[in-house]
Every structure is written in structure tokens, then in C-alpha cells.
C-alpha atoms as a PDB file:
ATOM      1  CA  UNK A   1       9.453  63.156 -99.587  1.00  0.00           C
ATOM      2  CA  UNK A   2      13.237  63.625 -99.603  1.00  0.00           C
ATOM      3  CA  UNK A   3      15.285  60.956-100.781  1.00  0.00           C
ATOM      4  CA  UNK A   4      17.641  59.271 -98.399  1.00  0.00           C
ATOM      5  CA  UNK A   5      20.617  60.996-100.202  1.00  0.00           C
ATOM      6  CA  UNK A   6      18.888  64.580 -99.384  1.00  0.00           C
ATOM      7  CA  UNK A   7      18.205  63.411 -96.152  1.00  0.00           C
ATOM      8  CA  UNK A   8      21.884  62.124 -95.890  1.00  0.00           C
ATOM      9  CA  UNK A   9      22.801  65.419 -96.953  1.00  0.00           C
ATOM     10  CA  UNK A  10      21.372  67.274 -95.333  1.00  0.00           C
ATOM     11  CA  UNK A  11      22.474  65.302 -91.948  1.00  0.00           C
ATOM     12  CA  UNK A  12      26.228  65.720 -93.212  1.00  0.00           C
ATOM     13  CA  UNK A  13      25.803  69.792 -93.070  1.00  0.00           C
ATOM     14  CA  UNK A  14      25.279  69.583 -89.181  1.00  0.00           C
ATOM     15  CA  UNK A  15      28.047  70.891 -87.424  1.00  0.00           C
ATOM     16  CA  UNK A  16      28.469  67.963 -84.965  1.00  0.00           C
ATOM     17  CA  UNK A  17      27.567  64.561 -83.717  1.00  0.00           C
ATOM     18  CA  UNK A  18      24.938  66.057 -81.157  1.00  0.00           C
ATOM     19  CA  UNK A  19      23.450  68.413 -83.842  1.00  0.00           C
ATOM     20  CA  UNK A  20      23.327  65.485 -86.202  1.00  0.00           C
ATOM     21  CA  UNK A  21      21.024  63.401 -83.690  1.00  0.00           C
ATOM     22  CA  UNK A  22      19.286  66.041 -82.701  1.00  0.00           C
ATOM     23  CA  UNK A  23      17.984  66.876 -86.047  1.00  0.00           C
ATOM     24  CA  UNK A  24      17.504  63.484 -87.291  1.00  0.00           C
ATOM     25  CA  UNK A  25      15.429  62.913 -83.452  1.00  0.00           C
ATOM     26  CA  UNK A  26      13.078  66.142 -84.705  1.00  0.00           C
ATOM     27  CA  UNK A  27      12.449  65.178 -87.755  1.00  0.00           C
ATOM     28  CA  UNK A  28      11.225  61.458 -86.853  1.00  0.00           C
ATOM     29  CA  UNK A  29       8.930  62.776 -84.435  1.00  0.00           C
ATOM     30  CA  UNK A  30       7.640  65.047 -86.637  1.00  0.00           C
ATOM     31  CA  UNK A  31       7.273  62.444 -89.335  1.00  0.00           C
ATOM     32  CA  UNK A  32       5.846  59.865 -87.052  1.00  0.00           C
ATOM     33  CA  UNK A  33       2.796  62.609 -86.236  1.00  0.00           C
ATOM     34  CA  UNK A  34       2.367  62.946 -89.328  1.00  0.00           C
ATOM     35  CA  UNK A  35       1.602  59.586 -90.281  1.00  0.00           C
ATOM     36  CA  UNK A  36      -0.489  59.424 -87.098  1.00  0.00           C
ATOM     37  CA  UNK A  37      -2.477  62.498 -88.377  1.00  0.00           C
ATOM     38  CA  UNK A  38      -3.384  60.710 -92.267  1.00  0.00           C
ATOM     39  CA  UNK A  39      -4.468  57.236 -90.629  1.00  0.00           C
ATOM     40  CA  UNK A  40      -6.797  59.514 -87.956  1.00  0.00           C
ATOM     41  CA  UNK A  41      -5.519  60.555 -85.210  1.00  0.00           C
ATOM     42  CA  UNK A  42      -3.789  57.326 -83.802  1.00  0.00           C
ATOM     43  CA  UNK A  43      -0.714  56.687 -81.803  1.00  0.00           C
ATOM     44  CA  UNK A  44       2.168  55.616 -83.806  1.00  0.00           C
ATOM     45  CA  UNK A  45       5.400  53.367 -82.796  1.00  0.00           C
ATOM     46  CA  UNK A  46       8.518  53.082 -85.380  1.00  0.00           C
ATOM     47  CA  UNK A  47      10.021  49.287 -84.153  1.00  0.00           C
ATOM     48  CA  UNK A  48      13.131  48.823 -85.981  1.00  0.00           C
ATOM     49  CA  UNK A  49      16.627  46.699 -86.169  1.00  0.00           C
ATOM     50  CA  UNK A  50      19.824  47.592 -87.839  1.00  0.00           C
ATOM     51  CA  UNK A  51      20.064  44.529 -88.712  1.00  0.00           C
ATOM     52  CA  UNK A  52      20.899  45.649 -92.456  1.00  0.00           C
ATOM     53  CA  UNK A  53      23.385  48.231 -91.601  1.00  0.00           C
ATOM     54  CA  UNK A  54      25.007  45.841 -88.773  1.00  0.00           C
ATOM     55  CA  UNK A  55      25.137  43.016 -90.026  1.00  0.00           C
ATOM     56  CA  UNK A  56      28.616  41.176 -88.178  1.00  0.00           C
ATOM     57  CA  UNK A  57      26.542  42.354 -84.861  1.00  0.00           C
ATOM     58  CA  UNK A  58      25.732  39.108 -82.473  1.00  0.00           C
ATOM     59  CA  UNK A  59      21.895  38.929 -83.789  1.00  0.00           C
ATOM     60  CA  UNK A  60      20.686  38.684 -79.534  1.00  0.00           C
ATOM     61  CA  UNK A  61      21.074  42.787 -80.509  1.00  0.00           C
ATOM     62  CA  UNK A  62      19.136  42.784 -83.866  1.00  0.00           C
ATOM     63  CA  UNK A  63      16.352  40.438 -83.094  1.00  0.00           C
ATOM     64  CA  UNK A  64      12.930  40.396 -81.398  1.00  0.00           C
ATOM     65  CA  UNK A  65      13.701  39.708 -77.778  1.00  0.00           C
ATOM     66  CA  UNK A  66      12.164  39.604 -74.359  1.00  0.00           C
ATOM     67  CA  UNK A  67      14.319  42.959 -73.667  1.00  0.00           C
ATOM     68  CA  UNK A  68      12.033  44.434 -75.996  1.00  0.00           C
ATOM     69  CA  UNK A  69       8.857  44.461 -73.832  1.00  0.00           C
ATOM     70  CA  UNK A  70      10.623  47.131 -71.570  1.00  0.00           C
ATOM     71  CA  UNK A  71      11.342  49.330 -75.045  1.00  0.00           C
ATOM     72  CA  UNK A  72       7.036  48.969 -75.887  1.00  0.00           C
ATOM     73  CA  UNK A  73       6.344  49.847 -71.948  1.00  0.00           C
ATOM     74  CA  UNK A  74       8.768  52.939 -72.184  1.00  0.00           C
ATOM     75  CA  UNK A  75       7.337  54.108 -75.505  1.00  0.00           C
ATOM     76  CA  UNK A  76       3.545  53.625 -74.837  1.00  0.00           C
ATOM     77  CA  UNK A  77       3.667  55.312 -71.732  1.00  0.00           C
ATOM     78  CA  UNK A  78       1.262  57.919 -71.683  1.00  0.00           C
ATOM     79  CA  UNK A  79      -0.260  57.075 -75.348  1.00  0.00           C
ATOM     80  CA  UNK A  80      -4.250  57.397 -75.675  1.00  0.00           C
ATOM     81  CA  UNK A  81      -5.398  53.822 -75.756  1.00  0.00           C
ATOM     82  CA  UNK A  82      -8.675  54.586 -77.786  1.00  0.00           C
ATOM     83  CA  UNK A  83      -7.009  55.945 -80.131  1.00  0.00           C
ATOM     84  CA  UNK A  84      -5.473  53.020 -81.573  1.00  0.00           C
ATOM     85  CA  UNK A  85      -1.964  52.199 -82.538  1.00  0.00           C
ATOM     86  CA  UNK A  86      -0.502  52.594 -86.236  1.00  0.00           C
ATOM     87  CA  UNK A  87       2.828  50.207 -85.765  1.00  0.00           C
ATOM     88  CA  UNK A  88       5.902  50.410 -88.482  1.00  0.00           C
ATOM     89  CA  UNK A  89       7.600  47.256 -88.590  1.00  0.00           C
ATOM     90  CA  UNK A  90      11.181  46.796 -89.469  1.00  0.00           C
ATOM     91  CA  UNK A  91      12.716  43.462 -88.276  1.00  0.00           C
ATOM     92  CA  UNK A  92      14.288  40.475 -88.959  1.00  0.00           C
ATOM     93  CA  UNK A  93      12.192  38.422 -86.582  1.00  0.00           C
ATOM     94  CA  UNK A  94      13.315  36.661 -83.370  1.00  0.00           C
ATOM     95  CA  UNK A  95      12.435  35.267 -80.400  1.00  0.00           C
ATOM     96  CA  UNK A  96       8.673  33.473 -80.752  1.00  0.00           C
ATOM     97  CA  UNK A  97       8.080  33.607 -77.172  1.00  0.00           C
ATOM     98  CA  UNK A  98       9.015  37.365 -76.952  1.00  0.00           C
ATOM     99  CA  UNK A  99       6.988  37.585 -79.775  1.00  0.00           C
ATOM    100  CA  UNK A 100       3.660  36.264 -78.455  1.00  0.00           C
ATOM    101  CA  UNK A 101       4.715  38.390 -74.925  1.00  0.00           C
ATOM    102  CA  UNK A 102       4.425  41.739 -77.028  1.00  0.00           C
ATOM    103  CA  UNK A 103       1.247  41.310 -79.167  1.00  0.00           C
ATOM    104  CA  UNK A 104      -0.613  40.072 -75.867  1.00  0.00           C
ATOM    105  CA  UNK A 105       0.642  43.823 -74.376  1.00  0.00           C
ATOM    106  CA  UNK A 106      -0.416  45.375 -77.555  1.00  0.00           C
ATOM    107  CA  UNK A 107      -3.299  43.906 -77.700  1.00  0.00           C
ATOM    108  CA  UNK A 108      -4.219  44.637 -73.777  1.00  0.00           C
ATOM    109  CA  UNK A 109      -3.546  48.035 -75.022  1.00  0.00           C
ATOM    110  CA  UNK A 110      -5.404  48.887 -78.158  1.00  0.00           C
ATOM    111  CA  UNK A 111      -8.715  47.667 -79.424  1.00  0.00           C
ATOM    112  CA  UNK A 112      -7.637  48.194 -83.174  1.00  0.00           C
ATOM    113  CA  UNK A 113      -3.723  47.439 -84.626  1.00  0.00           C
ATOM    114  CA  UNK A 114      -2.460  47.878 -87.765  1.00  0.00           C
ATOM    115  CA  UNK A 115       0.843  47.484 -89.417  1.00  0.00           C
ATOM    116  CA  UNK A 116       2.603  49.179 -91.974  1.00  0.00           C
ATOM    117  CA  UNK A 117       5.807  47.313 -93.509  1.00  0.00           C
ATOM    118  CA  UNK A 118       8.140  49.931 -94.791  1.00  0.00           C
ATOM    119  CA  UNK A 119      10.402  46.885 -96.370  1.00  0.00           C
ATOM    120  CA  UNK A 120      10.917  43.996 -94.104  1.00  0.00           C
ATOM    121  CA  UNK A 121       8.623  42.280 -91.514  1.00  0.00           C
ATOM    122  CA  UNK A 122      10.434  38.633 -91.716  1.00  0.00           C
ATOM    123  CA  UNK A 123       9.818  35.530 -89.252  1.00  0.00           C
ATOM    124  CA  UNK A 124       8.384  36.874 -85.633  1.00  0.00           C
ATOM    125  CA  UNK A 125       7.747  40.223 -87.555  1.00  0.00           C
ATOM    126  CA  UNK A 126       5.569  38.725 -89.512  1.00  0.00           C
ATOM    127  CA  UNK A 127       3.571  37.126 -86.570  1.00  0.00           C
ATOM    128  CA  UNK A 128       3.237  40.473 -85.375  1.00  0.00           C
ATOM    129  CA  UNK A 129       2.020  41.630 -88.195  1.00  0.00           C
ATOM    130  CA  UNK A 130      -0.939  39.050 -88.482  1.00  0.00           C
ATOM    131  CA  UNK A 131      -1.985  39.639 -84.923  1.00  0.00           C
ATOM    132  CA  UNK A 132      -2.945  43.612 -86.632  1.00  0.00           C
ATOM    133  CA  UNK A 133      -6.391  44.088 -87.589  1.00  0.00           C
ATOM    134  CA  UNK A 134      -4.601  44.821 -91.123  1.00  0.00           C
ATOM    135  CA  UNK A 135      -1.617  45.141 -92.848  1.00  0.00           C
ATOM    136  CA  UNK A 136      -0.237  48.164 -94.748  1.00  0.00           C
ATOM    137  CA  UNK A 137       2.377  47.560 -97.535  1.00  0.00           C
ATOM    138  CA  UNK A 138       4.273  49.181-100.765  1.00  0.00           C
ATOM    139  CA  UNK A 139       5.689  47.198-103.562  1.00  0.00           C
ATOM    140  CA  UNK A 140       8.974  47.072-101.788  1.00  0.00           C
ATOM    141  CA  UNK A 141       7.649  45.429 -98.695  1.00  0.00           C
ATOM    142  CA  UNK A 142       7.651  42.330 -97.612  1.00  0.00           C
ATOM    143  CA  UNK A 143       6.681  39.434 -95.056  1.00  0.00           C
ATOM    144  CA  UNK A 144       8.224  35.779 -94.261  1.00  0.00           C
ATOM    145  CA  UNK A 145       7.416  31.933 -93.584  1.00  0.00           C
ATOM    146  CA  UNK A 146       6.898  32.246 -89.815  1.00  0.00           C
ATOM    147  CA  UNK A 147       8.366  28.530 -89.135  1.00  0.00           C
ATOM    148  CA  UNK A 148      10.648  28.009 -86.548  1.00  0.00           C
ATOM    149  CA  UNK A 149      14.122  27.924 -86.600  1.00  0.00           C
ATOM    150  CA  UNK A 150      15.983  25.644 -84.023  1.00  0.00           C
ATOM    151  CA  UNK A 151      19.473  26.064 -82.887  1.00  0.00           C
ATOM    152  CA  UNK A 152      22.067  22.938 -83.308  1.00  0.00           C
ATOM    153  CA  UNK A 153      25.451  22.548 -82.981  1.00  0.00           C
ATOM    154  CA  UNK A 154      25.499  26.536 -83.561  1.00  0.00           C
ATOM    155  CA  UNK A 155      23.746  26.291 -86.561  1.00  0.00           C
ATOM    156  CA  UNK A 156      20.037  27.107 -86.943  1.00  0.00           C
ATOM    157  CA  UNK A 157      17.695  24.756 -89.101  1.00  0.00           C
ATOM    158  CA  UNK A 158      13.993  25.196 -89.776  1.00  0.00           C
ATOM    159  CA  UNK A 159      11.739  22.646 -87.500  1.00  0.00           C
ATOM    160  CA  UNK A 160      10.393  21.569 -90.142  1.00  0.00           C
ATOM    161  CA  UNK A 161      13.208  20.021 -91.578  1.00  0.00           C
ATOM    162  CA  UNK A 162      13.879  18.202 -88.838  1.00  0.00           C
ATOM    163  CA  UNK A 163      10.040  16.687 -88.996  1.00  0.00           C
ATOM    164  CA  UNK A 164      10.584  16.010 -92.529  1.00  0.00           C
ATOM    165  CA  UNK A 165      13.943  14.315 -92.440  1.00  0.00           C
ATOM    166  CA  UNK A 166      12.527  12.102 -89.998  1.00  0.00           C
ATOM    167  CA  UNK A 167       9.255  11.250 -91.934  1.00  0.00           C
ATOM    168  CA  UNK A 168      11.233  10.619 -94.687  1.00  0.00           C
ATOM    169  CA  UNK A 169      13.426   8.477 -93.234  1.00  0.00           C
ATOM    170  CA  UNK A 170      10.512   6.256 -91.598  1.00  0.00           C
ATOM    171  CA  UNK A 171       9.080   5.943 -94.856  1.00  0.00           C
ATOM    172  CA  UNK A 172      11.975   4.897 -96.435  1.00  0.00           C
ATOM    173  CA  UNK A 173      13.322   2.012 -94.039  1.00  0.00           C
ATOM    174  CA  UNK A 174       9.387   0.744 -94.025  1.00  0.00           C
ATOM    175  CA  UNK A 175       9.961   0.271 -97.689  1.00  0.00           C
ATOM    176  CA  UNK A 176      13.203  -1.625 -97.570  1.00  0.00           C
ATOM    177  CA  UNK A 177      14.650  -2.333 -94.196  1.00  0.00           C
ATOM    178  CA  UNK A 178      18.482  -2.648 -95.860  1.00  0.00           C
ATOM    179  CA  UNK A 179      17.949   1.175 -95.788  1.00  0.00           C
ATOM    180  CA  UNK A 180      18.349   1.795 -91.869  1.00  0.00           C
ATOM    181  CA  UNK A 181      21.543   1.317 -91.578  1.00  0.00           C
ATOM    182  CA  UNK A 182      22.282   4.678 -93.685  1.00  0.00           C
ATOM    183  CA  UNK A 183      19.624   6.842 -91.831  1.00  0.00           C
ATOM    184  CA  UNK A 184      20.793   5.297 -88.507  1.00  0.00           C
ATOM    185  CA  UNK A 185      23.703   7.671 -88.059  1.00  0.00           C
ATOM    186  CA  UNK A 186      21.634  10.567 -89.212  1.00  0.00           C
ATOM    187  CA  UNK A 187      18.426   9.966 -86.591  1.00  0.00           C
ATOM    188  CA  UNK A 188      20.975   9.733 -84.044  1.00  0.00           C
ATOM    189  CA  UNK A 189      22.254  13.079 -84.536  1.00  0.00           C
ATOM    190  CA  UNK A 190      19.023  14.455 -84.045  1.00  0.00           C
ATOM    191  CA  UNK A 191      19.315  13.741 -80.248  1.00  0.00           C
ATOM    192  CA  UNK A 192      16.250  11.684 -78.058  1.00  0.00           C
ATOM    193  CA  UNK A 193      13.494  15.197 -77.834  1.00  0.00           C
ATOM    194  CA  UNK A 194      14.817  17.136 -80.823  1.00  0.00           C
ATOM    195  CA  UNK A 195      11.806  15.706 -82.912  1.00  0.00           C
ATOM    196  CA  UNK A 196       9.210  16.248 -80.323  1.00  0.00           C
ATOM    197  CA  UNK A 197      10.346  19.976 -79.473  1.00  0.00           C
ATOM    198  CA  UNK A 198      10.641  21.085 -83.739  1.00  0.00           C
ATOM    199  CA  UNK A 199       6.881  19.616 -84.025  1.00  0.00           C
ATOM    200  CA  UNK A 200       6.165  21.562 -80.747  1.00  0.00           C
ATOM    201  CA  UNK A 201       7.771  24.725 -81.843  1.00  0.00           C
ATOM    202  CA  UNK A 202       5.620  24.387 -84.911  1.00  0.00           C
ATOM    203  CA  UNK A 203       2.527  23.756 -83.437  1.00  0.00           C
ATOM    204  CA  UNK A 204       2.893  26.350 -80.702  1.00  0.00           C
ATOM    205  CA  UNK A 205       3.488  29.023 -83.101  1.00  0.00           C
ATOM    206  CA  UNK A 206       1.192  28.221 -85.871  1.00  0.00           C
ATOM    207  CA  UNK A 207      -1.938  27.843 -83.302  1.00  0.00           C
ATOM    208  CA  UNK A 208      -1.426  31.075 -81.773  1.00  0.00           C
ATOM    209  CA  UNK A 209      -1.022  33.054 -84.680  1.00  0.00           C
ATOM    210  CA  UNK A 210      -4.116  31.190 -85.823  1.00  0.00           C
ATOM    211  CA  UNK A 211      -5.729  32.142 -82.653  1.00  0.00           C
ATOM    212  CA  UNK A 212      -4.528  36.360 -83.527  1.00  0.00           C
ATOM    213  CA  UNK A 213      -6.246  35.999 -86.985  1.00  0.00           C
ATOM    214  CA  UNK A 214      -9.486  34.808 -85.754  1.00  0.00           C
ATOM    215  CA  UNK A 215      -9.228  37.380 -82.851  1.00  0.00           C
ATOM    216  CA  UNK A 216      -8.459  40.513 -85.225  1.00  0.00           C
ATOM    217  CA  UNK A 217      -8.256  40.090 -88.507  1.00  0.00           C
ATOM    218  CA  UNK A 218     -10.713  37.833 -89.203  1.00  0.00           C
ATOM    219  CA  UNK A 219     -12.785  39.164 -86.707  1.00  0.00           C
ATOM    220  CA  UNK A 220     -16.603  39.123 -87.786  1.00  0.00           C
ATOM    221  CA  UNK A 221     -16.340  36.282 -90.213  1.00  0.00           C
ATOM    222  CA  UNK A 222     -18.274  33.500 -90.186  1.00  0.00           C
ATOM    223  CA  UNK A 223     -15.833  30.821 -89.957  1.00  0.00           C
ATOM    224  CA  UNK A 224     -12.739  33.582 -88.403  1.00  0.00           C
ATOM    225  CA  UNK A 225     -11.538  30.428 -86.476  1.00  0.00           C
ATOM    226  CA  UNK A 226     -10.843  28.033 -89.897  1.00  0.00           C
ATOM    227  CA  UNK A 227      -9.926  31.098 -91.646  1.00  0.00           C
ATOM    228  CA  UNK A 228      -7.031  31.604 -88.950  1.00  0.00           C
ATOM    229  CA  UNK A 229      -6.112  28.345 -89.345  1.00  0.00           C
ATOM    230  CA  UNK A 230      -5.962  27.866 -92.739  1.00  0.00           C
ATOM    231  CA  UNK A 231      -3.737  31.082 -92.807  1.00  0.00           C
ATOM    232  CA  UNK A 232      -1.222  30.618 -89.847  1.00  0.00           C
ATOM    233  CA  UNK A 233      -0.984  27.398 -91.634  1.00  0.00           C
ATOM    234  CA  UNK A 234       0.516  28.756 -95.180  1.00  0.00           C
ATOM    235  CA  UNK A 235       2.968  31.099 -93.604  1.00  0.00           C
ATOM    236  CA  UNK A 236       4.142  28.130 -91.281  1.00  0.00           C
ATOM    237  CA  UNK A 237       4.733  25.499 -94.350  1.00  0.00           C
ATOM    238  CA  UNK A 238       8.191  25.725 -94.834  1.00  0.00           C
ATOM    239  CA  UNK A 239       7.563  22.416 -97.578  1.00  0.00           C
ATOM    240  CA  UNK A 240       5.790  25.115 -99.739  1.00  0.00           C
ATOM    241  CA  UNK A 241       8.514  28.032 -98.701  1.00  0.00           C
ATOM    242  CA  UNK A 242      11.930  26.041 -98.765  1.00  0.00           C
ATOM    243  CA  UNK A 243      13.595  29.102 -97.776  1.00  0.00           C
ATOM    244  CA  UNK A 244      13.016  30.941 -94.405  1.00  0.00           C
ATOM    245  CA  UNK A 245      14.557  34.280 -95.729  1.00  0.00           C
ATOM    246  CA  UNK A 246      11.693  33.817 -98.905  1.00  0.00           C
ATOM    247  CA  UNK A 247       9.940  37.000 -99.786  1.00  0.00           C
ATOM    248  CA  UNK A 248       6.015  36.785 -99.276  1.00  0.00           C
ATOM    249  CA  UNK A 249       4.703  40.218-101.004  1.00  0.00           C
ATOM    250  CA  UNK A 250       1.217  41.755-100.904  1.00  0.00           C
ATOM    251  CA  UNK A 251      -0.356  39.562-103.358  1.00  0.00           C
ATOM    252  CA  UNK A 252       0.432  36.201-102.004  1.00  0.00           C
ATOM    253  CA  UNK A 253      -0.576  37.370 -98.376  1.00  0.00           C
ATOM    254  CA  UNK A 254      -3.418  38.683 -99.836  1.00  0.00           C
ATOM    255  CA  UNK A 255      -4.439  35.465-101.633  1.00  0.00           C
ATOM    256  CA  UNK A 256      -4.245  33.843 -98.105  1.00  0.00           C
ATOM    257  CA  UNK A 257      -7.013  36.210 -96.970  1.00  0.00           C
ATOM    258  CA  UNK A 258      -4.337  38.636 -94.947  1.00  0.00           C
ATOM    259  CA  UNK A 259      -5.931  42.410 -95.097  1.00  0.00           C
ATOM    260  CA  UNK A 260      -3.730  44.357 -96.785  1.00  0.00           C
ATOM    261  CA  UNK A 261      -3.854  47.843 -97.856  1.00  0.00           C
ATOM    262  CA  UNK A 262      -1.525  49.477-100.379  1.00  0.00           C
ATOM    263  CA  UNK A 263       0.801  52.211 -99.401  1.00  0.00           C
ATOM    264  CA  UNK A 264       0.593  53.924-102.616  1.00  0.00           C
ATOM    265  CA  UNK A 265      -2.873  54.428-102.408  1.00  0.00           C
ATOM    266  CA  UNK A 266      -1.912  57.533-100.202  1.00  0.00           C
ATOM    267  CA  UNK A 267       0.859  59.244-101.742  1.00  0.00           C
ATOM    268  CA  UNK A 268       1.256  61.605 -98.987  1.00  0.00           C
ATOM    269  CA  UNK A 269       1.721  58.779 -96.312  1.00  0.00           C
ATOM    270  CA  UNK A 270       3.959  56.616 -98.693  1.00  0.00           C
ATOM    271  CA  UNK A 271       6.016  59.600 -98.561  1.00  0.00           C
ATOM    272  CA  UNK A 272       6.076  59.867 -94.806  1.00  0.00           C
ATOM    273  CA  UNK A 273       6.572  56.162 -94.138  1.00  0.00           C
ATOM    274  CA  UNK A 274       9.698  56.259 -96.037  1.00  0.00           C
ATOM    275  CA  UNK A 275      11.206  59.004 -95.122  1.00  0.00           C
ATOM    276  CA  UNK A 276      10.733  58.099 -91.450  1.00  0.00           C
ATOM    277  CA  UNK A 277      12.573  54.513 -92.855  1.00  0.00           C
ATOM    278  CA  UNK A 278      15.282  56.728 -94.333  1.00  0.00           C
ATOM    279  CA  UNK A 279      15.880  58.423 -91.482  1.00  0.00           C
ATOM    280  CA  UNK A 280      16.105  55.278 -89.270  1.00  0.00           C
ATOM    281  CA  UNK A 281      18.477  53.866 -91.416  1.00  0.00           C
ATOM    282  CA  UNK A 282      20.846  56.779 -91.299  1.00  0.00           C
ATOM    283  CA  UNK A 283      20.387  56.711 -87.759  1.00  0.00           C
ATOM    284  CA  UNK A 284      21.776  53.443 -87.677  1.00  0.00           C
ATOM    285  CA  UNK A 285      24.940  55.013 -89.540  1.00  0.00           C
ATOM    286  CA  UNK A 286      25.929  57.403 -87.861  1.00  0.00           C
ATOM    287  CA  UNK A 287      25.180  55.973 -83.930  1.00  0.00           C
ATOM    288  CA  UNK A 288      25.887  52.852 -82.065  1.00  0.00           C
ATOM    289  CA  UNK A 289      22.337  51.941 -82.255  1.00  0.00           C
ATOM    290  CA  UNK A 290      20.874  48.033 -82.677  1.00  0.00           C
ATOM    291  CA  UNK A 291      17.445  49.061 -82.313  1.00  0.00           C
ATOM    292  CA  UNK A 292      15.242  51.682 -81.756  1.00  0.00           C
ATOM    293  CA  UNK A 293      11.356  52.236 -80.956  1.00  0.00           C
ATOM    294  CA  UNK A 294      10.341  55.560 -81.374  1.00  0.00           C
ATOM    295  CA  UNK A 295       7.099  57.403 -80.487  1.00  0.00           C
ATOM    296  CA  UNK A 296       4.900  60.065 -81.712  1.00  0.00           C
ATOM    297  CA  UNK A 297       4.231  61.363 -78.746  1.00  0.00           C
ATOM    298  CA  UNK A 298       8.408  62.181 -78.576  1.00  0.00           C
ATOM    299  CA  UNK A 299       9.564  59.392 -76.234  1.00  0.00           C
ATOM    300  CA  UNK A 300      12.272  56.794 -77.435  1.00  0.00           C
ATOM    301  CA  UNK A 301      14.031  53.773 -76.738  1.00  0.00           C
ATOM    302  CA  UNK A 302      17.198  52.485 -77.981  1.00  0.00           C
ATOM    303  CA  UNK A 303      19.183  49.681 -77.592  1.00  0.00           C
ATOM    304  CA  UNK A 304      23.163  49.931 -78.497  1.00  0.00           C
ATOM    305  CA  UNK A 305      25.586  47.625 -79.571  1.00  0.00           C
ATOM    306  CA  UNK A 306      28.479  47.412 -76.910  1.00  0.00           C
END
């Protein structure tokens, strides 16, 4: 594997811009066959977001979005479907509907999914990743709480806040009625259906990537249905989390019965998988790029910043 300063290097000694991409387009492809050839023969996609190199970008360009369903139409087209698809994930998360609009195409696809996490695989990303029949992922790597995040007054807050604030605050004036008149300006903040749509939104998502678990993953089991539950369930607790941004590595999602592999069990495709992440992220450098899919049949699809 070369490092990312070789690769940078190396990029650097090009004569131009169009040499530069060139190379760096070659070399992915190549990579991303590669990979495909060590997990047997499968079809491989490389889903990624600048959203580490970008990060002043408005996050509509960095996140999971509906958009993105035309990038996984462009790039499967003309995959083998029984072959199976080998995913990388890179992503911040994003939209949940988009979300559940993409693993119903991927699954409608491929009979067997998997997901390798070069580092980050946070929020929707992480959805995606439990709808895989199993997870791949390196020390480095990591998933997220998959509760959702509701947008007010320009600010985003976790749903479950909201459900909690308001628990809190019924328990509270039961206990001594003197109390309502300090939550009072507080509930009414939170608007007339605010309450009912954050316990939706968490109920929505948490159920169908339940529903993906007991489907794939958990597949086989005995009680795949519970198992899903219990598991969708974890991730979604943002009361156990506190943070949405919190690092959940292979050990924890392991402990909640996710399937996870490690990537250094196969030095050679540890070695692939990261220098096909190095040579994303110096993509990302040195183009206008937001995000990319890329194929390993050589087909791409990128989206730029304006």
C-alpha cells in the first residue's frame, strides 16, 4: 500500500490538472477490482463525501440525498447482479428517507451486501450499513447513533431530545404543579406537532432498520425479528449515546450482535481499501468534487460543489 503522502506525491509529478485526474481515475478503478477480486469476484461501489476536506460546503452537497439514487442507477448499470455487491462507505449520513430509497434499490439488486467502513459510516451511513448482510471494519473505522436529527430555527437537535425534554417536563409539573409556569415557555417553543413528528422520526427509522437486520443480517436466526429490534434499538438511543457525532467501533457493534469482520485479517485488502480512501481524499483536493460513487466496472458519478 502507498501511503497517502506517496500517493500525494506521486499525483504532484503529473504534468497537469487532466493528467492528475486521469491517473488518480486509473488507479481507483484498478484498486476497486482489486478489492472485488479478494472478497470473490463481486461488484464493488466506492460511495463517498468530502465532507472532511469541505467542510464550509452547504451539507445538501455532502450528505445522503435523494439526488443520490440517480449516482447508484448510473454506477450499477451494467453490474452482474449475482455476483453480489462489496460497498465502501464514506459518509456523514443524511437524509433518512433517501436513505431507506437506496437500500430498497440495493437490495432489489443484490441477494448478498456487505460493507466495508474505511473510517466513517455516521448517522444514515450507518443505516446502510446494517441493511448489509455484514460489516467490514479496521481499527480506525467507525459507525454512529442512527437517531434523528430535526431541524429548528436553523439549528438541528436530536428527536430524542425533544421526547425527553417533554417527558421530563410532564414529570416534573405532576410532582409539583408551581413548576409549570417555568416549563410553560419552553413547551411552547416546541410548536403544536413538533413532539408527535421527533417520536415519529424515531419510530420510522428505528423499525425499518429493525426490519433490514431481520431481513439480512440476522437472516436464519431463530428470533432474526427481536434480534433486529433489539439492535436498531441501541443505535437509535440517543439517552445511552448523548452525542450524535459519538464513535461506535467494532466491538460495541459487535456486542449488539452486528456481523463484523476485521479488515486486518486480510492484509492485502486492508491495503487496497485504504489506498482507494487515500486516493478519494486527494481527489477531493485537487477537484471541485462533493461526492463521488465510483465503480469497478470503470463508470463514475460525481457531484460538484458550485
Amino acid at each position: 500500500m502507498a501511503s497517502w503522502g506517496q500517493l500525494l506525491n506521486e499525483v504532484d509529478a503529473l504534468p497537469n490538472d487532466a493528467a492528475r485526474a486521469q491517473w488518480i481515475q486509473n488507479r481507483t478503478f484498478e484498486t476497486l477490482r482489486r478489492i472485488g477480486d479478494k472478497r470473490g469476484d463481486r461488484n464493488v461501489l466506492f460511495y463517498s463525501s468530502a465532507f472532511l476536506q469541505k467542510q464550509l460546503l452547504n451539507p445538501v452537497l455532502t450528505q445522503i440525498t435523494f439526488e443520490d439514487v440517480n449516482g447508484f442507477m448510473s454506477t450499477l448499470y451494467g453490474m452482474r447482479w449475482d455476483k453480489g455487491l462489496t460497498l465502501l462507505m464514506h459518509t456523514p449520513g443524511g437524509v433518512t428517507n433517501a436513505t431507506e430509497t437506496i437500500v430498497q434499490y440495493l437490495h432489489g439488486k443484490f441477494a448478498d451486501m456487505e460493507v466495508i467502513v474505511p473510517t466513517f459510516a455516521m448517522s444514515a451511513g450507518t443505516m446502510i450499513s446494517l441493511a448489509a448482510n455484514r460489516v467490514v471494519m479496521g481499527r480506525q473505522s467507525q459507525l454512529g447513533p442512527i437517531d434523528p436529527q430535526l431541524q429548528i430555527s436553523g439549528k438541528f437537535v436530536s428527536a430524542r431530545a425533544i421526547v425527553d425534554q417533554f417527558d421530563r417536563a410532564k414529570g416534573e409539573v405532576t410532582t409539583d404543579l408551581r413548576l409549570a409556569h417555568v416549563w410553560a415557555p419552553i413547551l411552547q417553543s416546541l410548536g403544536p406537532a413538533l413532539l408527535v413528528e421527533a417520536q415519529n422520526a424515531l419510530d420510522y427509522g428505528e423499525r425499518m432498520v429493525g426490519d433490514w437486520l431481520a431481513r439480512r443480517m440476522f437472516n436464519g436466526q431463530a428470533n432474526a425479528t427481536q434480534m433486529g429490534k433489539d439492535t436498531a434499538g441501541y443505535f437509535n438511543n440517543a439517552t445511552i449515546h448523548k452525542s450524535h457525532g459519538r464513535r461506535i467501533d467494532r466491538y460495541e457493534a459487535r456486542s449488539r450482535n452486528v456481523i463484523v469482520e476485521d479488515l486486518e485479517d486480510n492484509q492485502e485488502l486492508q491495503d487496497d481499501v485504504l489506498t482507494a480512501y487515500h486516493l478519494m481524499t486527494i481527489m477531493y483536493e485537487k477537484s471541485p468534487a462533493a461526492k463521488m460513487i465510483w465503480a469497478s466496472h470503470g463508470v463514475t458519478w460525481i457531484k460538484n460543489a458550485a
